[in-house]
Protein backbone atom coordinates (compact mmCIF):
# COMPACT_ATOMS: atom_id res chain seq x y z
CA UNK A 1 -70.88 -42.15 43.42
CA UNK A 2 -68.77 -41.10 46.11
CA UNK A 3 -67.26 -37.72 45.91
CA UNK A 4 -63.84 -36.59 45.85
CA UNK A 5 -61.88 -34.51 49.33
CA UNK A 6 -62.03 -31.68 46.84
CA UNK A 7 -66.14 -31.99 46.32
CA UNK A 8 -66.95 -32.64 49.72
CA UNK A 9 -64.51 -29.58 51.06
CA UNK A 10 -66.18 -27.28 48.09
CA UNK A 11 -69.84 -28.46 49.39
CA UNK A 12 -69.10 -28.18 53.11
CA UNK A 13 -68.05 -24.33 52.59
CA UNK A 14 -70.56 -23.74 50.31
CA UNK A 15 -73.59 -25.27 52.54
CA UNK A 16 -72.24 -23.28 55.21
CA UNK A 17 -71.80 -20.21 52.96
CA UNK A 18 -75.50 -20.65 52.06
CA UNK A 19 -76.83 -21.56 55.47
CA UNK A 20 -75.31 -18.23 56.80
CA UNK A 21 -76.70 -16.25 53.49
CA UNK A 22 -80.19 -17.78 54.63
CA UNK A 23 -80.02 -16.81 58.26
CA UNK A 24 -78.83 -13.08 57.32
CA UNK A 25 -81.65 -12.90 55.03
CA UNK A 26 -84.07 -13.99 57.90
CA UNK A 27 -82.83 -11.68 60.51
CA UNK A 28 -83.01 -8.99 58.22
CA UNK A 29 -86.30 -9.73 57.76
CA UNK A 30 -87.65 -9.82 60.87
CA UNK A 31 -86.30 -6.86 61.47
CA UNK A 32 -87.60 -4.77 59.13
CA UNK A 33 -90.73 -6.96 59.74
CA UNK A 34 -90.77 -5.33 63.47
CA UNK A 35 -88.90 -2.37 62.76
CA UNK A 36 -91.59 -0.43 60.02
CA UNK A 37 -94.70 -0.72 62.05
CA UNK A 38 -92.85 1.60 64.34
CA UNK A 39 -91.86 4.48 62.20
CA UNK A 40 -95.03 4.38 59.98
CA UNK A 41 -96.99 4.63 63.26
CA UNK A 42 -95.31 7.18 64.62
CA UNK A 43 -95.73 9.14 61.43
CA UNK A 44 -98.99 8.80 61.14
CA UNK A 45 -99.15 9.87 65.09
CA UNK A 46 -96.90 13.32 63.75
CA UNK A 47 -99.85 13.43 60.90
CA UNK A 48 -102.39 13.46 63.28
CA UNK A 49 -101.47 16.03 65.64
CA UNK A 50 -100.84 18.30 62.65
CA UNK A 51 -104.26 17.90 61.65
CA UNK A 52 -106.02 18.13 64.77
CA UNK A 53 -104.29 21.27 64.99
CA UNK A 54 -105.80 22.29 61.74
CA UNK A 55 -109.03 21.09 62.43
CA UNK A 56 -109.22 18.49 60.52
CA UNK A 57 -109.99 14.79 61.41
CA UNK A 58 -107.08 12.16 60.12
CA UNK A 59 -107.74 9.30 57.43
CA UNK A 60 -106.58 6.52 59.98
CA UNK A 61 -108.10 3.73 58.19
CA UNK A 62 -106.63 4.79 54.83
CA UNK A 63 -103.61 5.45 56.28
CA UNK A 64 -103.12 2.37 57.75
CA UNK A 65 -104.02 -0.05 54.69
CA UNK A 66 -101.61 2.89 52.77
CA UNK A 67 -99.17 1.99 55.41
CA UNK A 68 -99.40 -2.19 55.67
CA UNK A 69 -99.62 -2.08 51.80
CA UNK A 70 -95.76 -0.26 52.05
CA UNK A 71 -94.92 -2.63 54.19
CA UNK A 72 -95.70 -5.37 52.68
CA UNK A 73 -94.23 -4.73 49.47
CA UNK A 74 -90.96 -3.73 51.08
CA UNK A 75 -90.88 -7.14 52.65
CA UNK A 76 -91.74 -8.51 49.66
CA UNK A 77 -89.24 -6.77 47.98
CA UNK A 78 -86.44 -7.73 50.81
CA UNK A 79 -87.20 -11.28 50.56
CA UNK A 80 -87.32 -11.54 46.36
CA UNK A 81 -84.30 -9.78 45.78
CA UNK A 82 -82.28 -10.79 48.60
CA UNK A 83 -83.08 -14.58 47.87
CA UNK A 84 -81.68 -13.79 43.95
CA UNK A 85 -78.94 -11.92 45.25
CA UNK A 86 -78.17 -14.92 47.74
CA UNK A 87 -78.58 -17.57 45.09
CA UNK A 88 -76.07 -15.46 42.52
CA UNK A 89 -73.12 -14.80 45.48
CA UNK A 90 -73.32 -18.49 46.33
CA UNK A 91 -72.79 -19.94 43.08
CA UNK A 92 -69.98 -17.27 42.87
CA UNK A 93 -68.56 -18.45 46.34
CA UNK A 94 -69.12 -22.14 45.51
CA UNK A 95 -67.15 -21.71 41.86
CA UNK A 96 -64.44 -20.15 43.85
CA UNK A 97 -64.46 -22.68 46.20
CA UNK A 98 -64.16 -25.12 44.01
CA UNK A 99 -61.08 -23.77 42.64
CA UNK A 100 -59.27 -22.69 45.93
CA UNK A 101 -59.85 -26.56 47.16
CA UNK A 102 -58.45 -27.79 44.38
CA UNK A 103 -55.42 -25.08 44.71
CA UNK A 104 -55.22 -26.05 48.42
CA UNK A 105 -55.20 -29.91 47.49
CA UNK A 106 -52.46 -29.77 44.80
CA UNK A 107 -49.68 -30.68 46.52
CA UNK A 108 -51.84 -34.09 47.95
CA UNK A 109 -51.92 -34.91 44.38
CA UNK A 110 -48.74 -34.61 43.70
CA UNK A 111 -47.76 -37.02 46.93
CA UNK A 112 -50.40 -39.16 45.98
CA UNK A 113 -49.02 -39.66 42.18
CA UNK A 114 -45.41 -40.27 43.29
CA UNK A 115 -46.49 -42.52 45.30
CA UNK A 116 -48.47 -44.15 42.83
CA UNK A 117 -45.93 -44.33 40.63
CA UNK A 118 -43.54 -45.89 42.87
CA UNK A 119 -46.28 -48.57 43.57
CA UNK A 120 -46.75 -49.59 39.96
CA UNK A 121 -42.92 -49.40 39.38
CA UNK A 122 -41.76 -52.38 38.26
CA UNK A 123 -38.35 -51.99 38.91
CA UNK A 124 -37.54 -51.13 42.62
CA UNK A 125 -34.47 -49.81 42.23
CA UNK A 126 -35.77 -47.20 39.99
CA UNK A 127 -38.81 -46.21 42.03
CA UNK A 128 -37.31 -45.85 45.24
CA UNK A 129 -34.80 -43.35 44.14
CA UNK A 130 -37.85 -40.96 43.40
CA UNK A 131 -38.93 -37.93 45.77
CA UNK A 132 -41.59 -35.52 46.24
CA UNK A 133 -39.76 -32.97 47.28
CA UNK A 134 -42.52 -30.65 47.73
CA UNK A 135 -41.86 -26.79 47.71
CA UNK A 136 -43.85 -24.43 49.75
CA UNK A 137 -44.42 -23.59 53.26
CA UNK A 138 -43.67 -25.76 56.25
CA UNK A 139 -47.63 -26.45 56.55
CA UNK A 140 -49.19 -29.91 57.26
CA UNK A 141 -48.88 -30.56 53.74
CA UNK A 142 -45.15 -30.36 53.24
CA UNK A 143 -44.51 -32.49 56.68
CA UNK A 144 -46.15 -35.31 55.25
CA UNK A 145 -44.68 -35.15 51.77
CA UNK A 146 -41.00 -34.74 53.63
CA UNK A 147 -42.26 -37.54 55.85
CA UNK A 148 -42.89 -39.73 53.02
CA UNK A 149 -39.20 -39.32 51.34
CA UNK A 150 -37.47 -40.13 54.73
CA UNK A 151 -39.30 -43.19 54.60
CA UNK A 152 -38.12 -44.07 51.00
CA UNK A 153 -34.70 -42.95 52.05
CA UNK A 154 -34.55 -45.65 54.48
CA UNK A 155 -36.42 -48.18 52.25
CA UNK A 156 -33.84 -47.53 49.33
CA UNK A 157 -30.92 -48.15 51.86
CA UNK A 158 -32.69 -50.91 53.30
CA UNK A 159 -33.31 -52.67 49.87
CA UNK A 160 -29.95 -51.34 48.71
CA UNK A 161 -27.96 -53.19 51.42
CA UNK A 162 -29.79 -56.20 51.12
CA UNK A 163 -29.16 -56.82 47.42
CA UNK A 164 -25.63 -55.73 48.41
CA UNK A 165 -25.54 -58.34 50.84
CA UNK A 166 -26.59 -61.11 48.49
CA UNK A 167 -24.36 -60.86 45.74
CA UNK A 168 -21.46 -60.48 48.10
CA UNK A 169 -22.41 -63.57 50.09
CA UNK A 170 -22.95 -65.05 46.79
CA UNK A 171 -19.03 -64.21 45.75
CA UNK A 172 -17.96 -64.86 48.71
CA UNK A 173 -19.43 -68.44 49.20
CA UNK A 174 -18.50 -69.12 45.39
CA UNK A 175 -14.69 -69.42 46.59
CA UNK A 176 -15.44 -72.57 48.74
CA UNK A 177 -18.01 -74.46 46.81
CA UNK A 178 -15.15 -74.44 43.84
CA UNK A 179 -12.53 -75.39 46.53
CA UNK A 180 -15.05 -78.26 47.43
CA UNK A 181 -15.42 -79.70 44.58
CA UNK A 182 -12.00 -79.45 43.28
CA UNK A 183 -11.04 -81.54 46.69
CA UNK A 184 -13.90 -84.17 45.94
CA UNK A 185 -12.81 -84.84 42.42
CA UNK A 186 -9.13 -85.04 43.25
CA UNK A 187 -10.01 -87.78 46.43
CA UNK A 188 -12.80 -89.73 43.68
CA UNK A 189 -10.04 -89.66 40.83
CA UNK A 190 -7.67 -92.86 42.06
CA UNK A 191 -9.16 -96.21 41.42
CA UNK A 192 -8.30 -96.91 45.25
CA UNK A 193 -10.93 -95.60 46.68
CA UNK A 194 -13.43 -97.93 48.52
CA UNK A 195 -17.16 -97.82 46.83
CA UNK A 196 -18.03 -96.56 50.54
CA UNK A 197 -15.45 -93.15 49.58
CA UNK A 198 -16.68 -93.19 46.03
CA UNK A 199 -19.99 -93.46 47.40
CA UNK A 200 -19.70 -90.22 49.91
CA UNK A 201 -17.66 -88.64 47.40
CA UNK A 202 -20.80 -88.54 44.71
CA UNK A 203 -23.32 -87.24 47.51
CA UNK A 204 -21.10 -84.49 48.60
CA UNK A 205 -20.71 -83.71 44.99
CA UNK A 206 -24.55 -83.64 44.27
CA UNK A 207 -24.73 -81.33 47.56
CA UNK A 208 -22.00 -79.32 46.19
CA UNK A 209 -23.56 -78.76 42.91
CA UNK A 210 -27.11 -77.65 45.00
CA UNK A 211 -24.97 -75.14 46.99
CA UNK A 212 -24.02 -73.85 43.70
CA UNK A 213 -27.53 -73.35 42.09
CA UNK A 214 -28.65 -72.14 45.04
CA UNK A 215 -26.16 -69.12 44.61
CA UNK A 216 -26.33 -68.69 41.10
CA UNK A 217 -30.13 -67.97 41.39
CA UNK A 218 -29.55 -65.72 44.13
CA UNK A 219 -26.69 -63.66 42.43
CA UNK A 220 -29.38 -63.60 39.30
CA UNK A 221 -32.35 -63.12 41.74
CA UNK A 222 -30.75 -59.90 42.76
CA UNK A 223 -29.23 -59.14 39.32
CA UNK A 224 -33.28 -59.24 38.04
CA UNK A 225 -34.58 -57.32 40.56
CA UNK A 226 -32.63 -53.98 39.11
CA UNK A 227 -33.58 -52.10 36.31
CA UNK A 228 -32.89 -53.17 32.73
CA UNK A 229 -30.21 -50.36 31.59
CA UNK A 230 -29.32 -51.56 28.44
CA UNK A 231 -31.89 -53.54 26.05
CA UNK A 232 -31.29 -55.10 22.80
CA UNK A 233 -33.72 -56.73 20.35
CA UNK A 234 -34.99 -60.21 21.65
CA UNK A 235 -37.08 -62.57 19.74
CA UNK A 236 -38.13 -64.64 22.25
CA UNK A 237 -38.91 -67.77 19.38
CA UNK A 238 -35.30 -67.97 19.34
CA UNK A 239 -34.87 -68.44 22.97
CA UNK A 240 -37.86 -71.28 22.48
CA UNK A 241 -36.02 -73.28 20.03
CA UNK A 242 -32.73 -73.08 21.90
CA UNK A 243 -33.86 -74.03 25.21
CA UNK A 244 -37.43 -75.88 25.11
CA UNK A 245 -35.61 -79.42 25.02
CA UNK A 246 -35.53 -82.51 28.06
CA UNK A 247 -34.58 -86.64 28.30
CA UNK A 248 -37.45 -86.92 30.34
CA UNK A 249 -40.67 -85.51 29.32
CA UNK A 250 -41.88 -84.48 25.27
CA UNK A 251 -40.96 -80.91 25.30
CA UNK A 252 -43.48 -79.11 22.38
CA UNK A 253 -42.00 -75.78 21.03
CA UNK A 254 -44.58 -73.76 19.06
CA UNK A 255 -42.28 -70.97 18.90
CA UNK A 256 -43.73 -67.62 17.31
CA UNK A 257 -42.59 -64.09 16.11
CA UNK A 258 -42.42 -62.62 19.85
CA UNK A 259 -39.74 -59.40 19.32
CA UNK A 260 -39.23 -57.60 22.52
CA UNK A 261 -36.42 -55.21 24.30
CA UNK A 262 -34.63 -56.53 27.12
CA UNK A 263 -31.75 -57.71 28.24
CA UNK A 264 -31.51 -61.37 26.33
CA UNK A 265 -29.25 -63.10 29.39
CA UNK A 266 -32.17 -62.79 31.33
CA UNK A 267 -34.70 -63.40 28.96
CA UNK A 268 -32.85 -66.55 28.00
CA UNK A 269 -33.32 -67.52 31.78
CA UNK A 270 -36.94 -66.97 32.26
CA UNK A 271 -37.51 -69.15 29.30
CA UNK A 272 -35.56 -71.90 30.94
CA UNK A 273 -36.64 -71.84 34.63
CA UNK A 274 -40.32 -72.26 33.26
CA UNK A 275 -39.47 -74.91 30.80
CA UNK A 276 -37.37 -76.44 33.12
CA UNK A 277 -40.01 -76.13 36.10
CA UNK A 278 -42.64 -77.88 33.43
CA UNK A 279 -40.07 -80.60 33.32
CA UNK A 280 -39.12 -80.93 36.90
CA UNK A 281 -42.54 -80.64 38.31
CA UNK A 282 -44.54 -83.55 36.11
CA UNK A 283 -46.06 -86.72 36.04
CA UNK A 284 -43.50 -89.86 36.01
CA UNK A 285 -44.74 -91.27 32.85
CA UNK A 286 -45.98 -89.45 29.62
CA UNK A 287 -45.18 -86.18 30.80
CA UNK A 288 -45.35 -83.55 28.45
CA UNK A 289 -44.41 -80.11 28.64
CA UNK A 290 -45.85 -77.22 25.62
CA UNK A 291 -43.83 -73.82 24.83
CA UNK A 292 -45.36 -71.43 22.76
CA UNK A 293 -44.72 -67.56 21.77
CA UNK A 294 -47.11 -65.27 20.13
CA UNK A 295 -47.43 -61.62 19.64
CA UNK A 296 -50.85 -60.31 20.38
CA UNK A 297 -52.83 -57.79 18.81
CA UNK A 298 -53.29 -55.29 21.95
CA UNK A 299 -49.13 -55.19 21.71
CA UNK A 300 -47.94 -57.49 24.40
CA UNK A 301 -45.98 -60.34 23.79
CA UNK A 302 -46.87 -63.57 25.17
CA UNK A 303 -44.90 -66.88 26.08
CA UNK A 304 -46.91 -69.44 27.32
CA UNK A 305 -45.86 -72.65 29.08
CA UNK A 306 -48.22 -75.71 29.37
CA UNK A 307 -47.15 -78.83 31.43
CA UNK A 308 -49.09 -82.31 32.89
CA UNK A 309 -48.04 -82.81 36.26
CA UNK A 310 -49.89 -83.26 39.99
CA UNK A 311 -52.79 -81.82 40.92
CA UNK A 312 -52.22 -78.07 42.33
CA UNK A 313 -54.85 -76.45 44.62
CA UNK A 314 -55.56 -72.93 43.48
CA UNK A 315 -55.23 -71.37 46.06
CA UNK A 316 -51.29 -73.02 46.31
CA UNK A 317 -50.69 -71.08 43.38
CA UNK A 318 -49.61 -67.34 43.93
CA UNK A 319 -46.96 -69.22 46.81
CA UNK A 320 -45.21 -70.39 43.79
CA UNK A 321 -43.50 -67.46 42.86
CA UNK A 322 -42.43 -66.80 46.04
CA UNK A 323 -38.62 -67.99 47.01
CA UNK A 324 -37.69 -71.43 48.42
CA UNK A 325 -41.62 -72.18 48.32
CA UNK A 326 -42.45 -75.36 46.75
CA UNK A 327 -45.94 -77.35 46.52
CA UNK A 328 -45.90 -80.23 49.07
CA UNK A 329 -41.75 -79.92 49.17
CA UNK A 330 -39.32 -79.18 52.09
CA UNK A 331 -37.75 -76.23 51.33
CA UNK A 332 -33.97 -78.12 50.74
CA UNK A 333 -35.25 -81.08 49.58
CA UNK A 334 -35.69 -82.06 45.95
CA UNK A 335 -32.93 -81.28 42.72
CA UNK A 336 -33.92 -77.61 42.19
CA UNK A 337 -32.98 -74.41 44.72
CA UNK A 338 -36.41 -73.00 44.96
CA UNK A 339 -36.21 -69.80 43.13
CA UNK A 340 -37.16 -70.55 39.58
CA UNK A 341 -40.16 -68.59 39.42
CA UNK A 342 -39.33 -65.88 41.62
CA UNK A 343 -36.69 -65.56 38.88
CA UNK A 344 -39.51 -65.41 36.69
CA UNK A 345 -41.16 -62.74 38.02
CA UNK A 346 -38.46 -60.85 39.31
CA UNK A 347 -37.36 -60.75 35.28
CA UNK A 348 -40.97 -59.92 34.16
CA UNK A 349 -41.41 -57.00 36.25
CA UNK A 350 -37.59 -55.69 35.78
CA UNK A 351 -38.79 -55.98 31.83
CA UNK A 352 -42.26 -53.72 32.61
CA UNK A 353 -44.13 -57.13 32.19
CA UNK A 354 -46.96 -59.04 33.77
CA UNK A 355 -46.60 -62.96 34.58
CA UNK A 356 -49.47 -65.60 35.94
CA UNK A 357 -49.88 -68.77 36.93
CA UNK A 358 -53.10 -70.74 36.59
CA UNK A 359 -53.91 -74.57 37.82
CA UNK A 360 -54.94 -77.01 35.35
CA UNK A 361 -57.83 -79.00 36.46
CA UNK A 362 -56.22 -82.21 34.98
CA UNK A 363 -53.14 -81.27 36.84
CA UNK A 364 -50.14 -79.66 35.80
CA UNK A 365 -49.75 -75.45 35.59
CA UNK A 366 -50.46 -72.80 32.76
CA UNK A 367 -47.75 -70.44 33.33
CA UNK A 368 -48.57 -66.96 30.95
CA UNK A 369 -45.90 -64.12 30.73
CA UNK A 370 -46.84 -61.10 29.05
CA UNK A 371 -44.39 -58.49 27.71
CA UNK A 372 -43.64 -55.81 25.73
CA UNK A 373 -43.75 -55.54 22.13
CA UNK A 374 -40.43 -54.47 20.57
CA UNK A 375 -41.45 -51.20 18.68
């Protein structure tokens, strides 16, 4: 198990705190290992002379084992109760350790749950507009915390501007497209026309009509990339039943209770980019496509969407949900505009939800979005 910045720090300063408890102990040691020979010899040399002097002869030998006997205990003494007193300061010094480091390391906490948060945000909009805005002193700490909200500053602007951009390019380019097709009708409507006009008239029509998907899934790419506001009560087996219907392939609705909050517009429109994906992307003949909503028992809500269809390599399938990307397609080729499921997941995750995609091995996708429960 590795250990945390806050164990290591509190083990570092208390090795060292230990290692210089165990080197003071030594030292002292030693020197009252070298030091007590001297001043119990020179006593017994101040002893001696007195007796002399008295006429007396001096005990050396008892004086001496009297003497190493002191000294021995005092050393003994030194090194028992200094080691207990050593042992007691440093689990004193480690405990307080412990809590200075984690003290010192609050504020990293704090930066590194913001920024947590903001990762597991599903709505962008939301979790860029959070800051740390750490308080304190200008110290390495608060640089990087003020560091890290200039740089979702600029991210939020930069995100900002570009959804900006998008649904005003998508109004803008609206105006023409109408003006297009308006003009195509109007030259198609007199029976004069050669089959060569009526001919160009119906392909510029069909491109028309493209252009026009195209921007409609933009405008609701960047519409389902904000945050869901307002929510209302959405039972998605009513969506199912609406919209699980084609000419071309058997559509199968096994529509369940599924309640969930959310904003039913787009909830309505995830349902029908993955039924109509199912449809689009199947097998020419006895195609079938299966639509089915449950509510679980560990409180998500699940749609599911079955359909035949070629064979998909695994590892083609988290490209799916990314925008214009389509399995063995051109990116402007083909009926659809390329942003069906990044519709899909752009909706899941504006809804706090969780979507995947799974190959079938007899072809075909298993497309799972999980949701909410509606309290």
């Amino acid at each position: 198990m590795r250990l945390t910045v806050r164990g290591r720090l509190t083990l570092v300063y208390g090795g060292l705190f230990v290692a210089a408890g165990m080197v003071l102990l030594a030292v002292i040691y030693i020197l009252i290992d070298r030091r007590a020979p001297m001043v119990f010899e020179g006593n017994i040399a101040g002893e001696s002379v007195k007796l002399e002097a008295g006429g007396a002869a001096p005990p050396d030998a008892v004086t001496r084992q009297t003497v190493e006997g002191f000294q021995a205990g005092t050393l003994y003494t030194v090194l028992t109760q200094g080691a207990i007193a050593l042992a007691v300061v440093s689990a004193a010094t480690i405990a307080l350790g412990w809590l200075i480091a984690g003290r010192m390391l609050h504020p990293l906490h704090t930066i590194t749950e913001t920024a947590r948060r903001i990762a597991e945000s599903p709505a962008a909009d939301r979790g860029l507009h959070e800051r740390i805005a750490l308080d304190g002193p200008n110290d390495e700490l608060k640089q990087l915390a003020d560091t890290f909200d200039l740089m979702l500053a600029r991210l939020d602007r930069s995100l900002d501007g570009q959804r900006r951009f998008i649904a005003n390019a998508s109004h803008e380019l609206r105006t023409p497209l109408t003006l297009n097709r308006t003009l195509l009708e109007v030259a198609l409507e007199p029976e004069t026309a050669s089959p060569e006009v009526r001919q160009l008239g119906t392909t510029l029509l069909a491109i028309n009509e493209r252009h026009g998907r195209l921007i409609d899934g933009l405008l609701l790419l960047a519409r389902s990339e904000r945050e869901v506001t307002e929510r209302s009560y959405v039972d998605l087996a009513d969506i199912v039943d609406h919209v699980a219907v084609a000419d071309t392939v058997k559509v199968v609705a096994e529509p369940g209770e599924a309640a969930v909050l959310g904003d039913p517009v787009l909830l309505e429109r995830l349902v029908q980019n993955l039924v109509e994906n199912g449809v689009r992307h199947n097998v020419p003949e006895n195609g079938w496509v299966r639509v089915s909503t449950r509510t679980r028992p560990d409180g998500w809500v699940e749609l599911r969407v079955v359909n035949s269809g070629p064979v998909v390599p695994r590892y083609e399938v988290p490209g799916l949900f990314q925008p214009f990307h389509r399995y063995h397609r051109e990116r402007l080729a083909g009926p659809g505009a390329g942003l069906g499921l990044s519709i899909v997941r752009s909706v899941v995750e504006a809804h706090h939800g969780r979507v995947h995609a799974d190959a079938r091995d007899e072809g075909g996708l298993i497309v799972t979005v999980l949701l909410p429960r509606a309290p």
